[in-house]
N, C-alpha and C. Protein backbone atom coordinates (compact mmCIF):
# COMPACT_ATOMS: atom_id res chain seq x y z
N UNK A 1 0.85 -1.17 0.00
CA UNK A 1 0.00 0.00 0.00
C UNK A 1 0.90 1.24 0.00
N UNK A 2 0.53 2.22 -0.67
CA UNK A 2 1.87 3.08 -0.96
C UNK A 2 1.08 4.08 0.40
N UNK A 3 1.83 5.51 0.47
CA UNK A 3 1.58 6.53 1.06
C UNK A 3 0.19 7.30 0.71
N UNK A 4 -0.15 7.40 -0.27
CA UNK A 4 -1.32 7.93 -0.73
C UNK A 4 -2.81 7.33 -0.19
N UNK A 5 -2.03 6.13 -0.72
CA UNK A 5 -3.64 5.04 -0.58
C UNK A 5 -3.66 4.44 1.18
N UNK A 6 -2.99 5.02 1.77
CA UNK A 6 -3.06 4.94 3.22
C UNK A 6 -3.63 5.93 3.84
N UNK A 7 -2.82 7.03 3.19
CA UNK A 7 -3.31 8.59 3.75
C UNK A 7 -5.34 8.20 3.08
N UNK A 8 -5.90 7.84 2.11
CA UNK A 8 -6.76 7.88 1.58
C UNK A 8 -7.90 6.64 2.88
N UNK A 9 -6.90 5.79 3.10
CA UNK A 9 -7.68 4.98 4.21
C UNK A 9 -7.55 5.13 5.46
N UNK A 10 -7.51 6.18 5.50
CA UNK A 10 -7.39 7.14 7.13
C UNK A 10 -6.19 6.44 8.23
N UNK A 11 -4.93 6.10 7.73
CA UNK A 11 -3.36 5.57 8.22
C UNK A 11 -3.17 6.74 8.09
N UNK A 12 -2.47 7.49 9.30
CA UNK A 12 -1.55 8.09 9.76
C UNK A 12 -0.14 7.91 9.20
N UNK A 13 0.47 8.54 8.63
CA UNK A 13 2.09 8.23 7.92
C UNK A 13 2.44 9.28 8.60
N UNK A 14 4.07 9.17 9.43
CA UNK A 14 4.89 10.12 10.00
C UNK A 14 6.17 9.64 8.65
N UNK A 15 5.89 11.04 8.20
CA UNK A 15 6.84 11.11 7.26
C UNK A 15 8.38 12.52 7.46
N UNK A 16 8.29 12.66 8.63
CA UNK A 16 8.92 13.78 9.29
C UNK A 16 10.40 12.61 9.97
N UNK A 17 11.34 13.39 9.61
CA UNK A 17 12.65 12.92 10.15
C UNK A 17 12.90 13.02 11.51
N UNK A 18 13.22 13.86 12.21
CA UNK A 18 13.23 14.14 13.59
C UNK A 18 12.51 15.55 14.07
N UNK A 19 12.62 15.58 15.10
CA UNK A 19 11.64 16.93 15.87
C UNK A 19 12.84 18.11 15.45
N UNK A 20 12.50 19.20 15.22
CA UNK A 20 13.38 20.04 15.30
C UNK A 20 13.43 20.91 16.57
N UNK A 21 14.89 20.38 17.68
CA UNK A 21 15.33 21.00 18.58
C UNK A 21 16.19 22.27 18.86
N UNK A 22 16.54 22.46 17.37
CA UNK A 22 17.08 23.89 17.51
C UNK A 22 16.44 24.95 18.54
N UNK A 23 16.95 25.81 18.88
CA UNK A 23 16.22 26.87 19.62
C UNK A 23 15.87 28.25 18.22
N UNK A 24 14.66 28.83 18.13
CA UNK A 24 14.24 29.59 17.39
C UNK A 24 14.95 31.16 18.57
N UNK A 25 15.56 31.85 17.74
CA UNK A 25 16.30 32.98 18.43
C UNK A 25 14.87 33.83 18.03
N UNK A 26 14.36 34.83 19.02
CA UNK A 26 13.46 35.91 18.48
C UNK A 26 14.31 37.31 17.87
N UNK A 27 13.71 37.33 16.74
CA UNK A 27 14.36 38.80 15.75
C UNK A 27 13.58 39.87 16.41
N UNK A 28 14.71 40.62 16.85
CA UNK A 28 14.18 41.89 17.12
C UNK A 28 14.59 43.16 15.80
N UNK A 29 13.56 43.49 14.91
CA UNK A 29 14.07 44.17 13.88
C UNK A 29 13.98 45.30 14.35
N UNK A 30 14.30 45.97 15.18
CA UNK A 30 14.41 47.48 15.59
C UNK A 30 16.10 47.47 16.00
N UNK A 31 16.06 46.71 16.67
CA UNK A 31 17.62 46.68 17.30
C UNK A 31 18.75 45.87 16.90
N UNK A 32 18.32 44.73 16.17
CA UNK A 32 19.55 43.69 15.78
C UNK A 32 19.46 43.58 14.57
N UNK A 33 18.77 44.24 13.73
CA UNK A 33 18.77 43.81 12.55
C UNK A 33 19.82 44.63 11.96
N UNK A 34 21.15 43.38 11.29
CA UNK A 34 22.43 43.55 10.61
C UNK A 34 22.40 44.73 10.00
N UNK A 35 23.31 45.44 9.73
CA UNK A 35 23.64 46.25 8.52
C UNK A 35 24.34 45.78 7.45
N UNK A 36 23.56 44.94 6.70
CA UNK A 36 24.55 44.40 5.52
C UNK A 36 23.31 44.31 4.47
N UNK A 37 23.06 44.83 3.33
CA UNK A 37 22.27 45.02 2.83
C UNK A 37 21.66 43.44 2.60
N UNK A 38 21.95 42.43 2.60
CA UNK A 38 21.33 41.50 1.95
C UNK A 38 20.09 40.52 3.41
N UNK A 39 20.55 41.29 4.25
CA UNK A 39 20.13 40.73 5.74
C UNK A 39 19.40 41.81 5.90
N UNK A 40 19.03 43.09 5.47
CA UNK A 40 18.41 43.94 6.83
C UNK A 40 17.25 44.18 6.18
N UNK A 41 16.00 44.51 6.74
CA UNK A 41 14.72 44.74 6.47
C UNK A 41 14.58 45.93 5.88
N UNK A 42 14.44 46.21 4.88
CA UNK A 42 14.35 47.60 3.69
C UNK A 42 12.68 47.73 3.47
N UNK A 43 12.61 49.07 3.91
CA UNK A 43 11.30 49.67 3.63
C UNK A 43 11.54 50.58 2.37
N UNK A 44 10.21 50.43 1.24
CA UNK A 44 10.06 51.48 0.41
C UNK A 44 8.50 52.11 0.28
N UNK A 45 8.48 53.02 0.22
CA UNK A 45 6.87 53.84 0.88
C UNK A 45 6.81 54.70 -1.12
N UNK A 46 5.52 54.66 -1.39
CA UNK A 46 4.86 55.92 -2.35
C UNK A 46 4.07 56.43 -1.57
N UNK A 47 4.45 57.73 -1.58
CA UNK A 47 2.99 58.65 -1.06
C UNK A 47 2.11 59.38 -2.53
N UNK A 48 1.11 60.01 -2.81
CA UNK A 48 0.82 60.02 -3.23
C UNK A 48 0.14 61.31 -2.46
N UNK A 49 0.39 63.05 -2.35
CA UNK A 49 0.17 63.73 -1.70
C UNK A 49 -1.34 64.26 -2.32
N UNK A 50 -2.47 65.27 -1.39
CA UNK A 50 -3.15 65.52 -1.64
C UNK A 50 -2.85 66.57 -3.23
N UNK A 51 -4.35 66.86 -4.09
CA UNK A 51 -4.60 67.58 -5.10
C UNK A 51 -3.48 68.96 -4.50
N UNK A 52 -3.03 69.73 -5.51
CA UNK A 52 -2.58 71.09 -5.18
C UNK A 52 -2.79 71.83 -6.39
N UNK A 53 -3.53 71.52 -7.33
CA UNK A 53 -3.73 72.65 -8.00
C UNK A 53 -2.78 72.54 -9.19
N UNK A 54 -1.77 71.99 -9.28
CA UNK A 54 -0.51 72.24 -10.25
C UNK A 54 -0.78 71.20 -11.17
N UNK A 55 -0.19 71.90 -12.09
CA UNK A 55 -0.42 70.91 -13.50
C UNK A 55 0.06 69.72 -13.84
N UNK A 56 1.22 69.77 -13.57
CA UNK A 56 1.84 68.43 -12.79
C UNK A 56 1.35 66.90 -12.03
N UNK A 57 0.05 67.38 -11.74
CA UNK A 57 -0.54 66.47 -11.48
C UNK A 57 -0.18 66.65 -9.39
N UNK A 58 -0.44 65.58 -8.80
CA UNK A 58 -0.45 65.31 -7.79
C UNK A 58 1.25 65.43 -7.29
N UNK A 59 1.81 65.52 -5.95
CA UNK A 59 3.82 65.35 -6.12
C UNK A 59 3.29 63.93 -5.26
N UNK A 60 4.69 63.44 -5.92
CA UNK A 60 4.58 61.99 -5.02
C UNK A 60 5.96 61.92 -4.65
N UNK A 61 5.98 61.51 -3.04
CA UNK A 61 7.03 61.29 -2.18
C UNK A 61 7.51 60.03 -2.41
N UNK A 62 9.15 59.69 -2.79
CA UNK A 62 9.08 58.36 -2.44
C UNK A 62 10.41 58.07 -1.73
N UNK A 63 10.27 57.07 -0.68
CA UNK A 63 11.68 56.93 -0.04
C UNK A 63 11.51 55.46 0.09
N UNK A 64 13.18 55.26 0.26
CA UNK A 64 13.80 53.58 0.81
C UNK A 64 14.65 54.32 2.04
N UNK A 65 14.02 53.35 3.24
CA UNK A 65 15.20 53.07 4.37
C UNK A 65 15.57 52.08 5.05
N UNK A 66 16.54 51.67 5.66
CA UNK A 66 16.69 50.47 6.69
C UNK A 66 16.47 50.73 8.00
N UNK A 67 16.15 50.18 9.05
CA UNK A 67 16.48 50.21 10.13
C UNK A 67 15.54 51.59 10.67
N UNK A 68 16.12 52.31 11.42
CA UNK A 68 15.16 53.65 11.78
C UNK A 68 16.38 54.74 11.16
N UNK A 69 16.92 54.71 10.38
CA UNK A 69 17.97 55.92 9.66
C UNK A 69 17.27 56.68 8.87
N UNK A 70 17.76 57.96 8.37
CA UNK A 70 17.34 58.65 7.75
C UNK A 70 17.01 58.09 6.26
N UNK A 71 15.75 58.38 6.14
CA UNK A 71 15.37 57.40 4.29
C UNK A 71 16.01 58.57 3.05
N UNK A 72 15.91 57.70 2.00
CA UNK A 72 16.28 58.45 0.76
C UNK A 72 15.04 58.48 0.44
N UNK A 73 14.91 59.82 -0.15
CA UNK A 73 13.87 60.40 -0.40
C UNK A 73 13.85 60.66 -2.01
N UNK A 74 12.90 61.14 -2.57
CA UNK A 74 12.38 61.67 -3.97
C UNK A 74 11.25 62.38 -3.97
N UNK A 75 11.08 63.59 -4.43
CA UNK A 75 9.72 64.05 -4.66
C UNK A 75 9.94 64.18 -6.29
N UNK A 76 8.42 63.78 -7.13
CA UNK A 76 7.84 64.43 -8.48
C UNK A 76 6.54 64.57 -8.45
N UNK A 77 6.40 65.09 -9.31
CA UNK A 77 5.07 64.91 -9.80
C UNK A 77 4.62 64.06 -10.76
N UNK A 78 3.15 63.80 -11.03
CA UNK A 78 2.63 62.74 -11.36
C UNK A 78 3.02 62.52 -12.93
N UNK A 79 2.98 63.67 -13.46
CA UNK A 79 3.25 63.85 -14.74
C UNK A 79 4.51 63.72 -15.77
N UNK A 80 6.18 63.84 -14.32
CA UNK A 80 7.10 63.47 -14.24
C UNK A 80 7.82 61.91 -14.40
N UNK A 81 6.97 61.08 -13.71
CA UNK A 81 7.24 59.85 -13.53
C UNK A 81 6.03 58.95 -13.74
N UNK A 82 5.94 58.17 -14.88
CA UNK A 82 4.84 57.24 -14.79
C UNK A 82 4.87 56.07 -13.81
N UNK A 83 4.22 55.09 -13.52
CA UNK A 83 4.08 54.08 -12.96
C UNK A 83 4.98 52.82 -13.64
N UNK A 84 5.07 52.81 -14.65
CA UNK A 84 6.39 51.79 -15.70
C UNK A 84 7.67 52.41 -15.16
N UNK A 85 7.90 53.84 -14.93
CA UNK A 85 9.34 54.11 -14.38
C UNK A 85 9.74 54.02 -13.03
N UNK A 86 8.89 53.94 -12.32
CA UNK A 86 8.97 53.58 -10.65
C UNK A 86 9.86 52.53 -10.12
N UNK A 87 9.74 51.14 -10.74
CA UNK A 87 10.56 50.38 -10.38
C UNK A 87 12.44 50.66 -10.83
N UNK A 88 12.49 51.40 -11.58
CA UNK A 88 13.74 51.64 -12.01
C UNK A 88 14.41 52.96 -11.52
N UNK A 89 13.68 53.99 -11.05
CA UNK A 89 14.05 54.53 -9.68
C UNK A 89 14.20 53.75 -8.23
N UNK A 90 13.02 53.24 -8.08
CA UNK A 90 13.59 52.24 -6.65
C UNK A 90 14.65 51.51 -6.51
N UNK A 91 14.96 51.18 -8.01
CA UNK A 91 16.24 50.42 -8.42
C UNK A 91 17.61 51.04 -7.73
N UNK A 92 17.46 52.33 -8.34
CA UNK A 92 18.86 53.35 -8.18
C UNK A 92 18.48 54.13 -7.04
N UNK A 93 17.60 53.99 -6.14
CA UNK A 93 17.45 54.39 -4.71
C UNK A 93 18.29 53.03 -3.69
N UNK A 94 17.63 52.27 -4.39
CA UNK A 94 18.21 50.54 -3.59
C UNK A 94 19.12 50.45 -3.92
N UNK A 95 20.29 51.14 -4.80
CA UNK A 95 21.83 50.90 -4.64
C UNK A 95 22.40 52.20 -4.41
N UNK A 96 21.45 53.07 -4.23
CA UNK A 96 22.40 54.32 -3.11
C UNK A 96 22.53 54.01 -2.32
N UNK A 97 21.39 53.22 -1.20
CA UNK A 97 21.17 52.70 0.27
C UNK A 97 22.12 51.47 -0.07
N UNK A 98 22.20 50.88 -0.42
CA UNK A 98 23.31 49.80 -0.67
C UNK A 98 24.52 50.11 -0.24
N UNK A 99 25.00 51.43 -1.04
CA UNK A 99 26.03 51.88 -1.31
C UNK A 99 26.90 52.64 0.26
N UNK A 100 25.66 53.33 0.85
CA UNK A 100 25.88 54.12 2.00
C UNK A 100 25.93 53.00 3.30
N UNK A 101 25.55 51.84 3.11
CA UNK A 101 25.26 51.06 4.21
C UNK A 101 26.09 50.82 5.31
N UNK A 102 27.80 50.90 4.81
CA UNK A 102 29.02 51.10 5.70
C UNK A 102 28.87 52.23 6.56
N UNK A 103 28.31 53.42 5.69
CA UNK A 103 28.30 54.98 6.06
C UNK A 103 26.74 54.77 7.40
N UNK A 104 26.38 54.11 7.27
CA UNK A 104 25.02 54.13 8.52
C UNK A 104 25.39 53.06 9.32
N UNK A 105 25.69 52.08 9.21
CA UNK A 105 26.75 51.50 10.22
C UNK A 105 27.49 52.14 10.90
N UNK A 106 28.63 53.28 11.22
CA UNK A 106 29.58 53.40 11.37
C UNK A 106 28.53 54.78 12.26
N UNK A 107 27.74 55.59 11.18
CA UNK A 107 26.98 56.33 11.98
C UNK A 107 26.24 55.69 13.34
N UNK A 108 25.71 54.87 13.10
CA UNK A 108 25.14 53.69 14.30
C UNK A 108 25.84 53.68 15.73
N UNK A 109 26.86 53.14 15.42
CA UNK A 109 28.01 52.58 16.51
C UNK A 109 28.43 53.89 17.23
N UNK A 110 28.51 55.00 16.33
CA UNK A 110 29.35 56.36 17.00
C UNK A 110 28.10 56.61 17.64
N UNK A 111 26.58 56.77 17.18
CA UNK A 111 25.52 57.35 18.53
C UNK A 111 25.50 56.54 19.50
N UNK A 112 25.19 55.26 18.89
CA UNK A 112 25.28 54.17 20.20
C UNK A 112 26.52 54.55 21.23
N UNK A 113 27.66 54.71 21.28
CA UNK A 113 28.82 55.41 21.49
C UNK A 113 28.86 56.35 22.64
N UNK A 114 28.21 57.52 21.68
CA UNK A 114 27.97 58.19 22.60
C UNK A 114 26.73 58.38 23.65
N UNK A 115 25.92 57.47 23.38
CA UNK A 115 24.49 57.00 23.97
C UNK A 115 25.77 56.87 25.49
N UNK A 116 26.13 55.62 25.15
CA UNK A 116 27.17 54.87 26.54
C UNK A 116 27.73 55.88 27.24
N UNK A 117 28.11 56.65 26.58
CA UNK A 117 29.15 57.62 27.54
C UNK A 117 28.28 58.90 28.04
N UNK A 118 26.97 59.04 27.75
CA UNK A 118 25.96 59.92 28.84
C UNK A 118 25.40 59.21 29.27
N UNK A 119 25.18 58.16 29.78
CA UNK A 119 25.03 57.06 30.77
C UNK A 119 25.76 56.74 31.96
N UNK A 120 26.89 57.07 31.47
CA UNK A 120 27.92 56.36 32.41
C UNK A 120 28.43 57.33 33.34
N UNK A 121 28.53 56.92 34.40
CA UNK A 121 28.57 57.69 35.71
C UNK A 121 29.99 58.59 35.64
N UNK A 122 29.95 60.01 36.23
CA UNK A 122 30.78 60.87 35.80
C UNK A 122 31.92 60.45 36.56
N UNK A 123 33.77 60.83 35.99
CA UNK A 123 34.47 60.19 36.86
C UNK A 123 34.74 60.66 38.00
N UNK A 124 35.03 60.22 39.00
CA UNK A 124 35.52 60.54 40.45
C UNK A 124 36.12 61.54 41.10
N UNK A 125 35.63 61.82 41.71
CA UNK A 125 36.22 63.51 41.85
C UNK A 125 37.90 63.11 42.39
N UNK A 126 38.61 64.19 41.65
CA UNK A 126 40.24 63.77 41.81
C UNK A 126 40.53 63.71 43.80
N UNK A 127 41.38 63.20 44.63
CA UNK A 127 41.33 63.19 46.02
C UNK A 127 42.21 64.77 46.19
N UNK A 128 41.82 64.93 47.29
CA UNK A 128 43.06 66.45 47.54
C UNK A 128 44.62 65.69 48.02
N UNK A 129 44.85 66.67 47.48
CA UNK A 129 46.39 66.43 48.17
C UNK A 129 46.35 66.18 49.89
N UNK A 130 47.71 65.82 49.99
CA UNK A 130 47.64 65.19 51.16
C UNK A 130 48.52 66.57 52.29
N UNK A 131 48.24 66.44 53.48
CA UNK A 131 48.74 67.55 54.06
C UNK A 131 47.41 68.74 54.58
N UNK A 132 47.80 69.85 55.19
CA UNK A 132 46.50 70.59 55.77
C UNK A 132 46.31 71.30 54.95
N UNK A 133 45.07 71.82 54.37
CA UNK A 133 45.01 72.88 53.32
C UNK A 133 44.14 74.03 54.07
N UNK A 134 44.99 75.46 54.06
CA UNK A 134 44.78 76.20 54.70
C UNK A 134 43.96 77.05 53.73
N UNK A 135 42.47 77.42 53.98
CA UNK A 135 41.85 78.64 53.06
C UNK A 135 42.94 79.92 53.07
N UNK A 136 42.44 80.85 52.27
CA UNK A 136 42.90 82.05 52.64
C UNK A 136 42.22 82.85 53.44
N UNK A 137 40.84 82.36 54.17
CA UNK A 137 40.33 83.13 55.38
C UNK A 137 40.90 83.01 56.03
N UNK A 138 41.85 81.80 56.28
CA UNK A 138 42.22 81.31 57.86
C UNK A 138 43.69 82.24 57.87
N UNK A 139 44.12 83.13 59.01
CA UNK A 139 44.94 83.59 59.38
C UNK A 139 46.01 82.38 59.57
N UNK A 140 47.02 83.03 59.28
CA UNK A 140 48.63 82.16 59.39
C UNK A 140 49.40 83.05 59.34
N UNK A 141 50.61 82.70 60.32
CA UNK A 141 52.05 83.35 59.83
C UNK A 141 52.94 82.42 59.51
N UNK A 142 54.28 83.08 58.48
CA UNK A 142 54.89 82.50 57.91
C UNK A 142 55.95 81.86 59.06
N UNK A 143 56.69 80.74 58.96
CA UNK A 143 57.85 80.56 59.66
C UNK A 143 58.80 80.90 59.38
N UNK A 144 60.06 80.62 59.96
CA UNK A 144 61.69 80.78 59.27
C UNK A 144 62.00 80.30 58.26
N UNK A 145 61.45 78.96 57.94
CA UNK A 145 61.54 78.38 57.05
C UNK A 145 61.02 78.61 56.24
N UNK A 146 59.71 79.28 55.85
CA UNK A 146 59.00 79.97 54.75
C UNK A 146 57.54 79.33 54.60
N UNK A 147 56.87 78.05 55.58
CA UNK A 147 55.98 77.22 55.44
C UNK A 147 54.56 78.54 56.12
N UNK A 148 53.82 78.25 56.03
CA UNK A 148 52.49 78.58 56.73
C UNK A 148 52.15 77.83 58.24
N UNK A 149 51.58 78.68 58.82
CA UNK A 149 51.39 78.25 59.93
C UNK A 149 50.10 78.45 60.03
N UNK A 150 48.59 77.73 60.63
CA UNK A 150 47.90 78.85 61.29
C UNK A 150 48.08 79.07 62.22
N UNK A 151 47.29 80.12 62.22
CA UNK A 151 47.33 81.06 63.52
C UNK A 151 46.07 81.03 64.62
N UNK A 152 46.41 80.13 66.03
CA UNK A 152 45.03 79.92 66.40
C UNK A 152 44.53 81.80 67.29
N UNK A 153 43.22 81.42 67.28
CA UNK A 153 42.53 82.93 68.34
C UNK A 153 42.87 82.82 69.30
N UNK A 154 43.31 81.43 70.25
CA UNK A 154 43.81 81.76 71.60
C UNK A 154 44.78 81.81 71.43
N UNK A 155 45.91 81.57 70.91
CA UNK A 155 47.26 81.63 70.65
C UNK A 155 47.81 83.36 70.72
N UNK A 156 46.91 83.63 69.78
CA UNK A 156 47.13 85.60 69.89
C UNK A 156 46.16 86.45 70.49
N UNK A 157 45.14 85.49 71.06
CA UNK A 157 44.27 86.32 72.37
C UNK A 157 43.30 87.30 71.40
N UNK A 158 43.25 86.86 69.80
CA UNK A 158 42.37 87.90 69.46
C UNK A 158 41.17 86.94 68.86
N UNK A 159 39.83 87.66 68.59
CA UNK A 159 38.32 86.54 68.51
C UNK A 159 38.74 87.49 67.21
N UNK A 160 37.45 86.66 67.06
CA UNK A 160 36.75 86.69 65.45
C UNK A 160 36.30 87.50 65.32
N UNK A 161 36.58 88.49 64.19
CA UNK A 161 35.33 89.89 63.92
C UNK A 161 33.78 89.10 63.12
N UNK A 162 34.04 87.93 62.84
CA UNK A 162 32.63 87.32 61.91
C UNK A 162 31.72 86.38 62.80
């Protein structure tokens, strides 16, 4: 009895090799998705803006981007670009973005970059030197030797004017 004519007489056929135990990784396309053009999720949008009056017909916006980067853009009008030439602009939009893809990479890493380093806790305040550090409010006289001394209020019997 072959496979058919079993499946046809209500036999169950496990025709499956083994279970697949791989682990399925979840894609996060906002954040991990590669910069290498043949891996990363490419958006291309037509807008098609309201009437304005111009002879031209309607302007139509069109951009390609990857990732959340700045898109390449196009504006014409309707009268400019038929619908047969569209794909052959998207063409030469999809190998500018191609082309720049090192250049938004590299942009990437330097914000991310500096993302890290206004995050990161400011460094340590330097320690003072070691030894007494005398303001210049605080009265002192000099010694023989030329060092600072202070000078206490009972020492010279005089108070504080503050």
């Amino acid at each position: 009895m072959s496979d058919e004519d079993k499946k046809d007489a209500g036999v169950t056929v496990d025709t499956s090799t083994k279970p697949d135990t791989t682990e399925k990784k979840k894609f996060k396309p906002l954040t991990e998705d590669p910069y290498t053009y043949a891996d990363c999720i490419i958006s291309a949008t037509i807008n098609w803006m309201p009437e304005d009056g111009e002879p031209g017909g309607r302007q139509m916006v069109i951009a390609v981007r990857n990732h959340q980067d700045q898109p390449i853009v196009r504006f014409c009008r309707e009268a400019e670009l038929s619908l047969e030439d569209i794909p052959e602009l998207l063409g030469d939009m999809l190998n500018q973005l191609r082309e720049d893809m090192p250049n938004r990479k590299m942009a990437m890493l330097e914000a991310k970059a500096n993302e890290k380093k206004k995050k990161s806790p400011a460094p340590a305040a330097t320690a003072e030197p070691e030894g007494t550090i005398i303001s210049t409010s605080t009265p002192f006289e000099i010694t023989k030797n030329g060092s600072k001394k202070p000078v206490t209020a009972t020492a010279t019997g005089q108070q504080s004017l503050f």
